[in-house]
Protein backbone atom coordinates (compact mmCIF):
# COMPACT_ATOMS: atom_id res chain seq x y z
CA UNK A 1 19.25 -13.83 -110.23
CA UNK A 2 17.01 -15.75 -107.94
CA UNK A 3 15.79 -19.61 -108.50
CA UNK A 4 13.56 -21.55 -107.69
CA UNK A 5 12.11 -24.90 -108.41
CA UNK A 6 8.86 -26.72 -108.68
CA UNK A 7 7.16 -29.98 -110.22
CA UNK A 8 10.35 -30.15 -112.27
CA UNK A 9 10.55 -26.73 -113.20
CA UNK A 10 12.91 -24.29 -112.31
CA UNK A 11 11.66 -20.83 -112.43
CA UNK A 12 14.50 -17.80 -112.71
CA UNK A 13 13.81 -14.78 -112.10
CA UNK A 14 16.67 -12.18 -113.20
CA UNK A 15 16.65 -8.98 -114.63
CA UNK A 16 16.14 -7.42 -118.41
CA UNK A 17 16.03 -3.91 -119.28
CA UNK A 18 15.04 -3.34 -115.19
CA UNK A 19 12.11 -5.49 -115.95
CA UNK A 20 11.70 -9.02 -113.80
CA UNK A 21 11.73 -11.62 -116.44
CA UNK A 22 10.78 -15.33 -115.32
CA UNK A 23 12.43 -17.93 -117.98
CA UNK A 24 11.50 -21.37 -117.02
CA UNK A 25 13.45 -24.50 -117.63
CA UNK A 26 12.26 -27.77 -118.11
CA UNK A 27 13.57 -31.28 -118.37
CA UNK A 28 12.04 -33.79 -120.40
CA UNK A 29 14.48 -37.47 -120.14
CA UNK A 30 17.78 -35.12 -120.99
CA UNK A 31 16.05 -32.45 -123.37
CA UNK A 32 16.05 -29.07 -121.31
CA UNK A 33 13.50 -26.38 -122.65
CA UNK A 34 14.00 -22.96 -121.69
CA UNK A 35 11.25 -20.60 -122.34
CA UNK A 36 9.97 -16.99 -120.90
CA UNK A 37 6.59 -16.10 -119.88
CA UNK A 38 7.43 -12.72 -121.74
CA UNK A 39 6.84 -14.39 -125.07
CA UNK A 40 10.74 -14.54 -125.57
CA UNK A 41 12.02 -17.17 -127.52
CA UNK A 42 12.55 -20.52 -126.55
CA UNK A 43 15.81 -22.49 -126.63
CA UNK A 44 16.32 -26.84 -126.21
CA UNK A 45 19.19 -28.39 -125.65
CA UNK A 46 19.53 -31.83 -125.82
CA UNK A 47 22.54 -33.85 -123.75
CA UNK A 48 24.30 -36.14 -125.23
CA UNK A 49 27.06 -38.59 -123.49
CA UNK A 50 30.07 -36.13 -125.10
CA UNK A 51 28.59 -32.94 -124.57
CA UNK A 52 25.52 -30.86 -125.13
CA UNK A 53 23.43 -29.67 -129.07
CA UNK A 54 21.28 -26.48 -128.69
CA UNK A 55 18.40 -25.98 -131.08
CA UNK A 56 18.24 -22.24 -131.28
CA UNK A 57 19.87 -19.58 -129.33
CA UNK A 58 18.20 -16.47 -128.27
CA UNK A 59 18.30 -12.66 -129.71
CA UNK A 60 21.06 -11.78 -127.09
CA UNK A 61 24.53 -13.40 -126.83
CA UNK A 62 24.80 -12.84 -123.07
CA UNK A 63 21.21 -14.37 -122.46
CA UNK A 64 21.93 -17.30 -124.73
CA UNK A 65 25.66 -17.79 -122.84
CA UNK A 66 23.74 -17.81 -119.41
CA UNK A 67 21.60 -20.39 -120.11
CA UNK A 68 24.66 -22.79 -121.46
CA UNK A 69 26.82 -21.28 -118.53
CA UNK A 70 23.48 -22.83 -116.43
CA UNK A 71 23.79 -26.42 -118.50
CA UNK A 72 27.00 -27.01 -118.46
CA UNK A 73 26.81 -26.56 -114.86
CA UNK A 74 24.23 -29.04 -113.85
CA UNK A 75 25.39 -31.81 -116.50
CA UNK A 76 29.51 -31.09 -116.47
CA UNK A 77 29.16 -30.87 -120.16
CA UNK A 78 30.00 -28.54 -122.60
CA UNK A 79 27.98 -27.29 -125.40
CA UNK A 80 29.06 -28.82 -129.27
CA UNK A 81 27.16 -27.67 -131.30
CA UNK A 82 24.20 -25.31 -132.04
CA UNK A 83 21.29 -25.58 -134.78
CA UNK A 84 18.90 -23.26 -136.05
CA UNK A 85 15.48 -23.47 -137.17
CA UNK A 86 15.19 -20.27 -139.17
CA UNK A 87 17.08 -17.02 -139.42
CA UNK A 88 15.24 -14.53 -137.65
CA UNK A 89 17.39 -12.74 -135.36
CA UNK A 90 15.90 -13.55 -131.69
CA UNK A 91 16.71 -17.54 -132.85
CA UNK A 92 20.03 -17.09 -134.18
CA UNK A 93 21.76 -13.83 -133.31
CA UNK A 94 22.83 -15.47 -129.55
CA UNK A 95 25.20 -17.46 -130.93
CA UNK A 96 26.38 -16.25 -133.91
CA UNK A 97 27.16 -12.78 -131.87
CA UNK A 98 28.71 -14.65 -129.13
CA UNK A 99 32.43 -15.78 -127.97
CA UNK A 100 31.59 -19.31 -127.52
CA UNK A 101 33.46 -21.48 -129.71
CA UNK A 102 30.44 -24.19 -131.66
CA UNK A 103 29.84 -25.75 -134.81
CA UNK A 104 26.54 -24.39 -135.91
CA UNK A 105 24.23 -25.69 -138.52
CA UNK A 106 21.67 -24.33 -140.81
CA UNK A 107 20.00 -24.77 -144.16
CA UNK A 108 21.33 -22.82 -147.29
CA UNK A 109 18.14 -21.39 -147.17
CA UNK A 110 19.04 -19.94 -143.44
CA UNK A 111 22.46 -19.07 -144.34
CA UNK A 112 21.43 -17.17 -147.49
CA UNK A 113 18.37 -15.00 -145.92
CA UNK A 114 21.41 -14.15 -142.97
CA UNK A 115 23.84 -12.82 -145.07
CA UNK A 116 21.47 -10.78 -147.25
CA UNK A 117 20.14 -9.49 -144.08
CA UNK A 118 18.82 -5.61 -144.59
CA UNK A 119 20.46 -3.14 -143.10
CA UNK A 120 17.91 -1.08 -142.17
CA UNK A 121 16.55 -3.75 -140.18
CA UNK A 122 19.98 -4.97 -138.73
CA UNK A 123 19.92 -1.35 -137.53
CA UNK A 124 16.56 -1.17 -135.98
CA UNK A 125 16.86 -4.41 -133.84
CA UNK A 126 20.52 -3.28 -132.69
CA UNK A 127 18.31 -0.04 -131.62
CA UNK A 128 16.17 -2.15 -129.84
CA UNK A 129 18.24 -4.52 -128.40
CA UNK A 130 20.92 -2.25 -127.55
CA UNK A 131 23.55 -4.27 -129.00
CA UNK A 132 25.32 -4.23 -132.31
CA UNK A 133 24.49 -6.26 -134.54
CA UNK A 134 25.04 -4.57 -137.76
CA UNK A 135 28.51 -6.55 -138.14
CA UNK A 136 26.58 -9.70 -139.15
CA UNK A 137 28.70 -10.82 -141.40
CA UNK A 138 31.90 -10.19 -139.86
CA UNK A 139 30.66 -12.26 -137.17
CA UNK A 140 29.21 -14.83 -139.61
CA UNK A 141 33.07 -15.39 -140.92
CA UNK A 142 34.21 -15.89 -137.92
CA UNK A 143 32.08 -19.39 -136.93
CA UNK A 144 32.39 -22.53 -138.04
CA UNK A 145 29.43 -23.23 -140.18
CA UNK A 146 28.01 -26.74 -141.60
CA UNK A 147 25.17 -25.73 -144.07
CA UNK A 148 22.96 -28.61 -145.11
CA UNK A 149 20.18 -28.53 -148.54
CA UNK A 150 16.55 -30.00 -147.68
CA UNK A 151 17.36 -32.63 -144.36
CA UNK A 152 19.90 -34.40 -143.38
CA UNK A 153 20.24 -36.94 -140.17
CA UNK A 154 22.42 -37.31 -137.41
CA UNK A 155 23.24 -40.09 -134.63
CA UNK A 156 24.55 -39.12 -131.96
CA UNK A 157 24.79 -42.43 -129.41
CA UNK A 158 20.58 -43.02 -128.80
CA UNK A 159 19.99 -40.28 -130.12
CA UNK A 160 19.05 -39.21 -133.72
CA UNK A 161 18.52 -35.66 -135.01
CA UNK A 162 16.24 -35.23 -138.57
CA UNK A 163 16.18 -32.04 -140.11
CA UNK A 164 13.92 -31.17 -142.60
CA UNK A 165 13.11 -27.96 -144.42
CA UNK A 166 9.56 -26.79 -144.48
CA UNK A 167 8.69 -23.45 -145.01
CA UNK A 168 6.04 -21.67 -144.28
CA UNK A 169 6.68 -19.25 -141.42
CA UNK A 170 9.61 -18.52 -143.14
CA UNK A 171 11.31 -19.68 -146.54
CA UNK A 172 13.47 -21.67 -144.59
CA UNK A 173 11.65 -22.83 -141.03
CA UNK A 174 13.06 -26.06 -140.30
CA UNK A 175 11.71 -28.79 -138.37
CA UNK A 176 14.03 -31.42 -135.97
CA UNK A 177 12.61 -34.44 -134.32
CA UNK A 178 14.21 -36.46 -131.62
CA UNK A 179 14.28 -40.09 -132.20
CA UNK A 180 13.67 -42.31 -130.35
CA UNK A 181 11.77 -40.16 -127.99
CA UNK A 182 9.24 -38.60 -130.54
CA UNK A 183 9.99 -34.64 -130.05
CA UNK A 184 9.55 -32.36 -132.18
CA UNK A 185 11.15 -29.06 -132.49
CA UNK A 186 9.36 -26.44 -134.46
CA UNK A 187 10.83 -22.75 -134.39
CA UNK A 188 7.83 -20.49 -135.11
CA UNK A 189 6.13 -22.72 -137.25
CA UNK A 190 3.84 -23.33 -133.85
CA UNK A 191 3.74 -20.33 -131.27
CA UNK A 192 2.27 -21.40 -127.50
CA UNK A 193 -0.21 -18.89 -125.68
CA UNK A 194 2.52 -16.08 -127.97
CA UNK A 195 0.90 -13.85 -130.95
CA UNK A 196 2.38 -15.49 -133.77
CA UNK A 197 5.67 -13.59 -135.99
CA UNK A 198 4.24 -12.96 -139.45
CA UNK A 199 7.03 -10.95 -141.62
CA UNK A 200 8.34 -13.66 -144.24
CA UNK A 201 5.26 -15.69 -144.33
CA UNK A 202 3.39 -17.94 -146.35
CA UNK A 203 0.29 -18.62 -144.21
CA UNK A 204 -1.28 -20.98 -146.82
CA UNK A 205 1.57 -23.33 -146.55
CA UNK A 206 1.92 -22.69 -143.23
CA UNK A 207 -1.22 -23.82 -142.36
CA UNK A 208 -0.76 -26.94 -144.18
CA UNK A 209 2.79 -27.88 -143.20
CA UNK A 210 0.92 -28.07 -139.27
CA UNK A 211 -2.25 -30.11 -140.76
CA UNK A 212 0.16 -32.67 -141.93
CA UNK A 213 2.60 -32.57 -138.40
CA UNK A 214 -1.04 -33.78 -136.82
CA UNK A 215 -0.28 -36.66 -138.32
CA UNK A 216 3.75 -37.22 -137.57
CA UNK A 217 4.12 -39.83 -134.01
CA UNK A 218 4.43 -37.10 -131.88
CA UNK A 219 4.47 -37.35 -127.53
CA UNK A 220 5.62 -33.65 -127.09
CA UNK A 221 6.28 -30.77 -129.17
CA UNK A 222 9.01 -27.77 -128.23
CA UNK A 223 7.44 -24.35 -130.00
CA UNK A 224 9.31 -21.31 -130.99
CA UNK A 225 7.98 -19.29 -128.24
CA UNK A 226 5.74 -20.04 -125.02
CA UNK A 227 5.49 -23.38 -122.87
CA UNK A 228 5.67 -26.82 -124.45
CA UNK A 229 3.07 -29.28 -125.35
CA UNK A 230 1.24 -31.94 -127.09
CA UNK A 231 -0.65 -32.03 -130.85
CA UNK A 232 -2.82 -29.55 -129.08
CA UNK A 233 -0.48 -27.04 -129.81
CA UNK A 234 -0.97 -27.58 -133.62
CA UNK A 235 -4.43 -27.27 -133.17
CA UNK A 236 -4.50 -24.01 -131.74
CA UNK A 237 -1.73 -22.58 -134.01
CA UNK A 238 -4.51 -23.62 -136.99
CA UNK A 239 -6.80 -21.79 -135.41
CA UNK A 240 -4.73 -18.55 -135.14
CA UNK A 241 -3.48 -18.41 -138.49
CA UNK A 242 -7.03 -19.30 -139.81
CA UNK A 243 -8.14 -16.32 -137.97
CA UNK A 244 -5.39 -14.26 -138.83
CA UNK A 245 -6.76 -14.84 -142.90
CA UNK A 246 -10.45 -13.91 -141.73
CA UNK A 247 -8.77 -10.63 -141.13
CA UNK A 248 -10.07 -10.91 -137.44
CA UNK A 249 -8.57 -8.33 -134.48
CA UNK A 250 -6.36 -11.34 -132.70
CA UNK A 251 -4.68 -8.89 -130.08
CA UNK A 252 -8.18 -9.15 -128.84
CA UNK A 253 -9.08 -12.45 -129.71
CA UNK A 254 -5.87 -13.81 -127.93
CA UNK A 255 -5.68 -11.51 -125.11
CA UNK A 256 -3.92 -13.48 -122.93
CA UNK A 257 -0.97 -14.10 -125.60
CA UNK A 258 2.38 -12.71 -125.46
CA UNK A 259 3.64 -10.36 -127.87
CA UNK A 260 7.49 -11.36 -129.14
CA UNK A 261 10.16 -8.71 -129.54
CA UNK A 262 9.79 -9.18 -133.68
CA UNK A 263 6.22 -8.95 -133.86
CA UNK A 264 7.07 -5.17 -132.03
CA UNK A 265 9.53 -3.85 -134.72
């Protein structure tokens, strides 16, 4: 693994599959953003003055234990607690398949669309990723899970977390913002310079869960997948999905996008 770092930025460049990968990570006043120029999904963890709260975790546990292996590191912290955004596997399946011992948090909604997770599918992405992951619920049992309804808050020193379920990309996307700096995290509900996952979808209210986070106080927003950014973000997201209803060919629209490892099953 080789690093390096610039304007704030660390770029790492390691190997996946015997393909160079760069994942970048950012730090934004103590919220570190990992994300891959490969379309991969992004992971944020936020430190606290006890230890460290990751919002998301990766398809792969080894990938998602690097990056905390990486954090704990640089802030002699260790990692608490872990909390998801939606259940699709390349956002959840690094911790839940993983030895690391955290509390991690979801909606019912999340926790329900896990554990009636098809087989067929659990079977394809284990293909894919080379990695088992058709134990899910073995592996489910053996975490210690806090499942909350519709939102919830939590204070953590300066910090407070609010969760609120959404919808849209999926039945149970889930939004957190980061008081009292005014970050948002989205999951997939907003996908950066990355074609967008549409398999449990509502685009409709998709659409207009963003028009309304145009109007939410909001100085930088941490996407599902790609680099982070301001409102812009939501704008362009808009754009894509309004496209995608027009039936238009987006892989050539959006040439320069990303394509995620979900959007290729």
């Amino acid at each position: 693994m080789q690093k390096i770092c610039y304007d704030n930025i660390n770029y790492i460049v390691f190997e996946e599959d015997k393909i160079r990968v760069i994942k970048m990570l950012e730090n934004y006043e103590g919220v570190y953003y990992f994300w891959f120029e490969n379309g991969a999904s992004s992971v944020v963890f936020l430190e606290c003055s006890d230890g460290l709260i990751a919002f998301d975790s990766s398809l792969y546990p080894q990938k998602f234990e690097e990056m905390t292996n990486l954090l704990e590191q640089k802030t002699s912290k260790k990692l608490k607690k872990v909390f998801f955004t939606h259940f699709h596997p390349d956002h959840t399946f690094g911790s839940i398949f993983s030895d690391m011992k955290v509390d991690i948090f979801m909606s019912k909604t999340t926790f329900d669309l896990l554990t009636s997770m098809d087989k067929v599918f659990l079977m394809d992405i284990s293909k894919m990723a080379e990695f088992n992951f058709n134990n899910l619920k073995e592996a489910l049992n053996q975490k210690n899970i806090f499942i909350f309804e519709k939102s919830f808050f939590m204070i953590f020193q300066d910090n407070v977390i609010a969760a609120e379920v959404v919808g849209g990309h999926t039945p149970d996307s889930t939004i957190y913002t980061l008081k009292p700096r005014d970050y948002l995290i989205t999951g997939d509900l907003v996908f950066s310079r990355v074609h967008a996952e549409i398999l449990n979808s509502d685009v409709e209210e998709w659409i207009d869960i963003l028009q309304k986070m145009k109007n939410l106080k909001l100085k930088r927003i941490f996407p599902g997948h790609g680099k982070t950014g301001s409102k812009s973000l939501i704008l362009e997201q808009v754009k894509y999905l309004n496209d995608k209803k027009k039936e238009l060919p987006l892989e050539e629209k959006y040439k320069g996008y990303a394509l995620t490892e979900l959007a290729s099953l």
